[in-house]
Protein backbone atom coordinates (compact mmCIF):
# COMPACT_ATOMS: atom_id res chain seq x y z
CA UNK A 1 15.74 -0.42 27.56
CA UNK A 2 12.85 -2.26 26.51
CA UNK A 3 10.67 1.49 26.44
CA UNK A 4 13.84 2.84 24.52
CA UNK A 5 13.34 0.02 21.72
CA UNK A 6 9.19 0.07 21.65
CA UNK A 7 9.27 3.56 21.14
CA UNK A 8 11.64 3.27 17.93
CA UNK A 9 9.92 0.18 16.43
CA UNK A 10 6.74 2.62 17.35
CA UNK A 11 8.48 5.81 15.73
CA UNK A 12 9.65 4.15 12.62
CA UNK A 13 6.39 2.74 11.79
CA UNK A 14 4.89 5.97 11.90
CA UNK A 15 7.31 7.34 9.94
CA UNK A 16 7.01 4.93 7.43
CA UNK A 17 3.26 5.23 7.32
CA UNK A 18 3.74 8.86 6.95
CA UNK A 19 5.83 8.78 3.57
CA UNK A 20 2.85 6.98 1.68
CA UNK A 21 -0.07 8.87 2.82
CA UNK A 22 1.97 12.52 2.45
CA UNK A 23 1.55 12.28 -1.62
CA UNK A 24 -1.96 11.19 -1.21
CA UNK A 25 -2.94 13.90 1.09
CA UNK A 26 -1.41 16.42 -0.81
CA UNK A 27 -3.05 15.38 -4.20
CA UNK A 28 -6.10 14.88 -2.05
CA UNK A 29 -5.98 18.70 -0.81
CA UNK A 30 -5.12 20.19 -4.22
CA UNK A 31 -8.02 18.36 -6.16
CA UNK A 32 -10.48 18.91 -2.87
CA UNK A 33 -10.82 22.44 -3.34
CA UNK A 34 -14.22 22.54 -5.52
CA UNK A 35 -12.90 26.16 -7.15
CA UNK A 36 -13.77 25.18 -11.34
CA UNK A 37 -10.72 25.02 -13.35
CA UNK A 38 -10.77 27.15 -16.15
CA UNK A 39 -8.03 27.54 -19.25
CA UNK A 40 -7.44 30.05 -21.98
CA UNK A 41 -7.72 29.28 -25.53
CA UNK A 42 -3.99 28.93 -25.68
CA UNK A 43 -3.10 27.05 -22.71
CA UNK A 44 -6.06 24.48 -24.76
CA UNK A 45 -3.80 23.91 -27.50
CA UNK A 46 -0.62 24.29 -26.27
CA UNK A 47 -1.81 20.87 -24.57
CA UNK A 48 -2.23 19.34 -27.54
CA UNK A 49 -6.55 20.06 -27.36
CA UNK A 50 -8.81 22.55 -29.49
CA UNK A 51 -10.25 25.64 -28.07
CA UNK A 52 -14.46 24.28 -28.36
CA UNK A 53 -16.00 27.80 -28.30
CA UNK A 54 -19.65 27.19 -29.08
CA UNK A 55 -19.63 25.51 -25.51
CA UNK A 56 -16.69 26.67 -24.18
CA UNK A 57 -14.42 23.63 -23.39
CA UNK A 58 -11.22 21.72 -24.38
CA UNK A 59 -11.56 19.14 -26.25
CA UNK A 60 -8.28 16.83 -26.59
CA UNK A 61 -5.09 16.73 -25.12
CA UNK A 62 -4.09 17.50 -21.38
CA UNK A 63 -7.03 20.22 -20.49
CA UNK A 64 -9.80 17.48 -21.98
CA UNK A 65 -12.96 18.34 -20.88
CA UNK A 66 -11.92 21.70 -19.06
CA UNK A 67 -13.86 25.24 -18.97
CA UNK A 68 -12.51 27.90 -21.38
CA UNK A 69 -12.23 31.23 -19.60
């Protein structure tokens, strides 16, 4: 009985733990990949930026900063 009881204070805890380190390992993972992130012209100012062409990046809005493909 006292095995039975350890094993779901032991259980929840590690479910617990489990729900806040699941949305940092998956934003972790998606941002870990090291591939460049590129955007078209449009996608630029459909975020609210302006297509910089002369050195080929966003500048404003949601893609700030980002490579122009």
């Amino acid at each position: 009985m006292r095995i039975r009881r350890i094993f779901a204070a032991v259980a929840a805890t590690a479910a617990l733990a489990g729900l806040g380190l699941t949305g940092a390992a998956t934003a972790t993972a998606a941002t870990a990949q090291g591939a460049p992130s590129y955007v078209s012209p449009s996608q630029c100012e459909q975020g609210g930026g302006t297509a910089d062409l002369t050195d080929n990046t966003c500048k404003g809005g949601t893609y700030n900063g980002e490579k122009i493909d």
